[in-house]
N, C-alpha and C. Protein backbone atom coordinates (compact mmCIF):
# COMPACT_ATOMS: atom_id res chain seq x y z
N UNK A 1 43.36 100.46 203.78
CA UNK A 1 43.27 101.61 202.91
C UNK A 1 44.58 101.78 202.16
N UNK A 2 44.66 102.00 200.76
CA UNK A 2 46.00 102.06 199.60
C UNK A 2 46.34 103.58 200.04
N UNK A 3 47.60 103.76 199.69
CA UNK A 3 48.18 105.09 199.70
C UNK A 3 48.02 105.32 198.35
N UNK A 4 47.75 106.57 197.70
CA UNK A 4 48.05 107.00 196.48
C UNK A 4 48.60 106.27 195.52
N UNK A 5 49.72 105.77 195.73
CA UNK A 5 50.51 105.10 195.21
C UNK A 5 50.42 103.68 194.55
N UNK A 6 49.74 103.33 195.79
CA UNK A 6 49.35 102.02 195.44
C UNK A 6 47.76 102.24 194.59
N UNK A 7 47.15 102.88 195.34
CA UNK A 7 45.79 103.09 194.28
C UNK A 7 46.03 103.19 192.88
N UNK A 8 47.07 104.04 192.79
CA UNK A 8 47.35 103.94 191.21
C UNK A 8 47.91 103.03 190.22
N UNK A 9 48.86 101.98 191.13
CA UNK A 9 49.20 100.89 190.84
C UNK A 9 48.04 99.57 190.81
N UNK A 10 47.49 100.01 191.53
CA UNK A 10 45.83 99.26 191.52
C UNK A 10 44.79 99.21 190.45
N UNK A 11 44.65 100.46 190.22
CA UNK A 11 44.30 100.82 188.85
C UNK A 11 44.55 100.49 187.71
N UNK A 12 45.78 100.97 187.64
CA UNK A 12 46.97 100.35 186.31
C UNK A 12 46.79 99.45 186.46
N UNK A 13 47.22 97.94 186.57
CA UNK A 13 46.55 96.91 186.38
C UNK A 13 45.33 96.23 185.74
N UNK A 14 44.13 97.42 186.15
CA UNK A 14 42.63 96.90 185.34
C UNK A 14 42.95 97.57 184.27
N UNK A 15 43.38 98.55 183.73
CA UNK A 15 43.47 99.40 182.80
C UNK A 15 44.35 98.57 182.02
N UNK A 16 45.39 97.87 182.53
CA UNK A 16 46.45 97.39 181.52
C UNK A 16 45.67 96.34 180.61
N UNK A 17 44.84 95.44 182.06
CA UNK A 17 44.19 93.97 181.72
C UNK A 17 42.97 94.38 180.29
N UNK A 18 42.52 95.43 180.51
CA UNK A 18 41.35 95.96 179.30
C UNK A 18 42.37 96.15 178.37
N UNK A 19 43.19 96.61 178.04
CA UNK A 19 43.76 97.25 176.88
C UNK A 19 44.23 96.01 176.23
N UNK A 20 45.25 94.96 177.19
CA UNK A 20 45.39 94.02 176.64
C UNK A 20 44.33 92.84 175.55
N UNK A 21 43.01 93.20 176.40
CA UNK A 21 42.02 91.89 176.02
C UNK A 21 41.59 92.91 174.32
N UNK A 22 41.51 94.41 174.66
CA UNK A 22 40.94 94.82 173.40
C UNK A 22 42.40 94.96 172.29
N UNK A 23 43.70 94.71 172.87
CA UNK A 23 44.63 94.18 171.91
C UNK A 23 44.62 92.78 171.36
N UNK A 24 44.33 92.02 172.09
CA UNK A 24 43.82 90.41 171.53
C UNK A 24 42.48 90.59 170.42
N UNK A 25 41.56 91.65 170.68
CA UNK A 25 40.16 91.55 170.18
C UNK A 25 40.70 92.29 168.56
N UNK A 26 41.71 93.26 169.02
CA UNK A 26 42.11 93.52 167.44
C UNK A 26 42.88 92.84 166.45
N UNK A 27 43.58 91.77 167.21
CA UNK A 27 44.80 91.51 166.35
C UNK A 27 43.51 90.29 165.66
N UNK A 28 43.33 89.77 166.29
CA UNK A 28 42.17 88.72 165.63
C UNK A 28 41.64 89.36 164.10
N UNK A 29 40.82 90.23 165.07
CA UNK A 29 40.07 91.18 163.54
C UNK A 29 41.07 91.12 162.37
N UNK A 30 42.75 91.80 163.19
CA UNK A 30 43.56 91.85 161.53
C UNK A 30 43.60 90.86 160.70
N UNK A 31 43.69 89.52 161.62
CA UNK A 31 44.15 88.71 161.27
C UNK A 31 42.78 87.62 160.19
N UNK A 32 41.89 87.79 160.64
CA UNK A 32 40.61 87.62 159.89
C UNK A 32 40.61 88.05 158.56
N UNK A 33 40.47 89.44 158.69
CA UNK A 33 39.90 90.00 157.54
C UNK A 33 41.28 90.45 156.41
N UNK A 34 42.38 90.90 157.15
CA UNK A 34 43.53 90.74 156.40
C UNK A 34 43.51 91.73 155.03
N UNK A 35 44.55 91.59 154.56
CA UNK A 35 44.89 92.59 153.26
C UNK A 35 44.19 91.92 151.79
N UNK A 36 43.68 92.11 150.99
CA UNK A 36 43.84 91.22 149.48
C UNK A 36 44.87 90.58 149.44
N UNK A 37 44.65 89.32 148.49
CA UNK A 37 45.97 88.32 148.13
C UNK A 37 46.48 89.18 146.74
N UNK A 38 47.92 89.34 146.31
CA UNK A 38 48.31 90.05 145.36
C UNK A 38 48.05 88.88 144.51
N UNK A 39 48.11 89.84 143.10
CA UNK A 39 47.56 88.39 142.05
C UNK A 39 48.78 87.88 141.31
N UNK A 40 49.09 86.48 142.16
CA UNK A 40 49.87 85.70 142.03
C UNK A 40 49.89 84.69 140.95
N UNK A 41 50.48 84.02 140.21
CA UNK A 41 49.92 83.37 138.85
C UNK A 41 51.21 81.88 139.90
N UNK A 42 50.13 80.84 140.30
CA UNK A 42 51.25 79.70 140.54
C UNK A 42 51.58 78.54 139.22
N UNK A 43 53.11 78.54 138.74
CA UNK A 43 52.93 77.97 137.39
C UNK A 43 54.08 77.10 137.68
N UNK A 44 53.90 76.60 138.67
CA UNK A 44 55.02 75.36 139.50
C UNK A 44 54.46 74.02 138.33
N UNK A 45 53.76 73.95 138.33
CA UNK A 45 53.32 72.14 137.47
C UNK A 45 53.60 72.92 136.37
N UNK A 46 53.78 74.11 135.66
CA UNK A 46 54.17 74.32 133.92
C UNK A 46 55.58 74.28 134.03
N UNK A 47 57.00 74.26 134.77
CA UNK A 47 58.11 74.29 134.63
C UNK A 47 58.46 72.79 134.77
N UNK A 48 59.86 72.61 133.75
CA UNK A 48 60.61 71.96 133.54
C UNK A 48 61.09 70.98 135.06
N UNK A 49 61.05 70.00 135.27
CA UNK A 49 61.32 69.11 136.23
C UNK A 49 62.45 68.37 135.57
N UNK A 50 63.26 67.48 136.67
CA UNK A 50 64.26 66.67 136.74
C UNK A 50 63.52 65.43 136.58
N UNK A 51 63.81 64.58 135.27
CA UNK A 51 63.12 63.31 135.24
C UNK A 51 63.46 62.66 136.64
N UNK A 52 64.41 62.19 137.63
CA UNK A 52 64.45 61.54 138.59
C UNK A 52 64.81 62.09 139.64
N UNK A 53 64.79 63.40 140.14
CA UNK A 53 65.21 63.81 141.18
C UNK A 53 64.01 64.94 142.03
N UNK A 54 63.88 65.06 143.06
CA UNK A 54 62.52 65.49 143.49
C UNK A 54 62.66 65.74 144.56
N UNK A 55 62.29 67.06 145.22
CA UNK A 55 62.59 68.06 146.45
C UNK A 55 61.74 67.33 147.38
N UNK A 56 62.01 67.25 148.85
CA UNK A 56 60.61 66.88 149.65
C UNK A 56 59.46 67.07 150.02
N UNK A 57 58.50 66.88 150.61
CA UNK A 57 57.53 67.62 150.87
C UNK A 57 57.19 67.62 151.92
N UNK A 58 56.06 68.21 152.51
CA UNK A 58 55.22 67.81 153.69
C UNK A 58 53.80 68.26 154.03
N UNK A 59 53.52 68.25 154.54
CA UNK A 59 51.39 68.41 154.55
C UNK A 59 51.40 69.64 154.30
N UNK A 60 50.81 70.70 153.45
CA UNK A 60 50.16 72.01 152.97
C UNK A 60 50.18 72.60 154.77
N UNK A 61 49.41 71.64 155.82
CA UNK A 61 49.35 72.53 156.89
C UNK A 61 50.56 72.32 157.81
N UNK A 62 51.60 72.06 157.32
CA UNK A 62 53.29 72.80 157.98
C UNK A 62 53.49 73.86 157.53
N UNK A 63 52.81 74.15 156.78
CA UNK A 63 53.63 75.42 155.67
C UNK A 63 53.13 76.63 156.60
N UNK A 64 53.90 77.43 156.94
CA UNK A 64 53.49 78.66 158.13
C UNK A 64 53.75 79.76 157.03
N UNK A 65 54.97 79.91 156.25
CA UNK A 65 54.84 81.18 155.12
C UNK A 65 55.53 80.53 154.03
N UNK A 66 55.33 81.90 153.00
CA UNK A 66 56.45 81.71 151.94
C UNK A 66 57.38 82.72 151.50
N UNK A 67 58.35 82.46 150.86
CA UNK A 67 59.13 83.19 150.15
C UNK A 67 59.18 82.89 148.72
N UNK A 68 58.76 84.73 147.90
CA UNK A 68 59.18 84.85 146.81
C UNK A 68 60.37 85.45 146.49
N UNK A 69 60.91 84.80 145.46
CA UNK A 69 62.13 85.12 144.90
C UNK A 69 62.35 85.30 143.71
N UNK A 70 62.60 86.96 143.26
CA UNK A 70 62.56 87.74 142.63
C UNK A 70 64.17 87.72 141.74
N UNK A 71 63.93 87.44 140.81
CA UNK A 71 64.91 87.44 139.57
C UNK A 71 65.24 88.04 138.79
N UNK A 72 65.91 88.82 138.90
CA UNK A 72 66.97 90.55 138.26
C UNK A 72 67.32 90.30 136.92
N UNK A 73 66.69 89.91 135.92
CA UNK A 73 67.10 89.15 134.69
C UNK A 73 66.45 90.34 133.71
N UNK A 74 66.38 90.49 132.46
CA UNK A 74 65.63 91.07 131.53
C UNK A 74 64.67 90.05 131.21
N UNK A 75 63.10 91.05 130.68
CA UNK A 75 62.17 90.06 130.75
C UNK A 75 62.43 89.11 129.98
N UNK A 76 62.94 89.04 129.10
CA UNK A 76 63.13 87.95 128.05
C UNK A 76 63.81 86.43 128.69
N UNK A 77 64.21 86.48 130.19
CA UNK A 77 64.79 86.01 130.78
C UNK A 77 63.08 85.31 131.34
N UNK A 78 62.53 84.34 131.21
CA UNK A 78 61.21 83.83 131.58
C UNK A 78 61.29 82.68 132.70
N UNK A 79 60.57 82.85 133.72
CA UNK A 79 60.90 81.67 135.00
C UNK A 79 60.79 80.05 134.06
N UNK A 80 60.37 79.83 133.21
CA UNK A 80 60.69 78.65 132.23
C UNK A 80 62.16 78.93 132.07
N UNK A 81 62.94 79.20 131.58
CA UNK A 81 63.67 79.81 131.30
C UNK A 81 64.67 79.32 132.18
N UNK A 82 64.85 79.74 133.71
CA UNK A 82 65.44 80.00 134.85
C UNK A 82 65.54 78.38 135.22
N UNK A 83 64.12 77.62 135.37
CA UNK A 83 63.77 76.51 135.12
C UNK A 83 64.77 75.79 134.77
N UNK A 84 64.35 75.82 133.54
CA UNK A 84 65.07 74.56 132.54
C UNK A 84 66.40 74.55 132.78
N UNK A 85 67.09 76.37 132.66
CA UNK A 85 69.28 76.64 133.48
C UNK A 85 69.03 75.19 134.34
N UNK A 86 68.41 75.39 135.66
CA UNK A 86 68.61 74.65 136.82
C UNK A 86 68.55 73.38 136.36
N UNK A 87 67.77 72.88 136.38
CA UNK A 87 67.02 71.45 135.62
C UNK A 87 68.09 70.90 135.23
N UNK A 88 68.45 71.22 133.87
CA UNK A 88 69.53 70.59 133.06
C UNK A 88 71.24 71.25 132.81
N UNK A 89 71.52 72.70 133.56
CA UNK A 89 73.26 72.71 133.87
C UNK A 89 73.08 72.43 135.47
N UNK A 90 71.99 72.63 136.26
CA UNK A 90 72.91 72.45 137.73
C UNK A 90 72.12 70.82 138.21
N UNK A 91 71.58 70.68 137.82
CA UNK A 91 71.11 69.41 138.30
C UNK A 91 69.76 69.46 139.22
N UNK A 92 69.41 70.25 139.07
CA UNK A 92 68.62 70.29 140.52
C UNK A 92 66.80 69.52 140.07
N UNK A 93 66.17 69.24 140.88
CA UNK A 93 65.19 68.65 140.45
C UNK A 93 63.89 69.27 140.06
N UNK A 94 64.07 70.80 140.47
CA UNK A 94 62.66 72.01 139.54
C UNK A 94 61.63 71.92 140.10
């Protein structure tokens, strides 16, 4: 026979084990159905490239996230623009 104590510690346990499984049962759901994609315009093949120089790659399914990077410029300042700087004063391959 449990003392109080332990009954309640007995308890707690099934109570924890449910909460946990219906925390697994939600995160799924979030993760399913998820937020809208913001409307992103990808215009990577319209910018300026380095005739011979070229970043690496690897399979679409390594890719776990991304980062956008946001450019403090006046609009007239156009990611073509930003592009081509890199491309042809810093060298880089675009």
């Amino acid at each position: 026979r449990l003392k109080p104590a332990g009954k309640e510690a007995w308890d707690s346990r099934r109570i924890i084990s449910s909460q946990e499984a219906r925390l697994r049962e939600l995160s799924q759901l979030l993760f399913a159905v998820g937020p809208d994609a913001p409307p992103i315009q990808d215009i990577a093949d319209k910018l300026p490239i380095h005739p011979t120089r070229r970043y690496g790659t690897r399979p679409l399914g390594a890719i776990r996230s991304i980062v956008i990077h946001h450019t403090a410029t006046s609009s007239s300042i156009t990611p073509e623009r930003v592009a081509q700087y890199q491309v042809t004063r810093k060298g880089l391959p675009g």
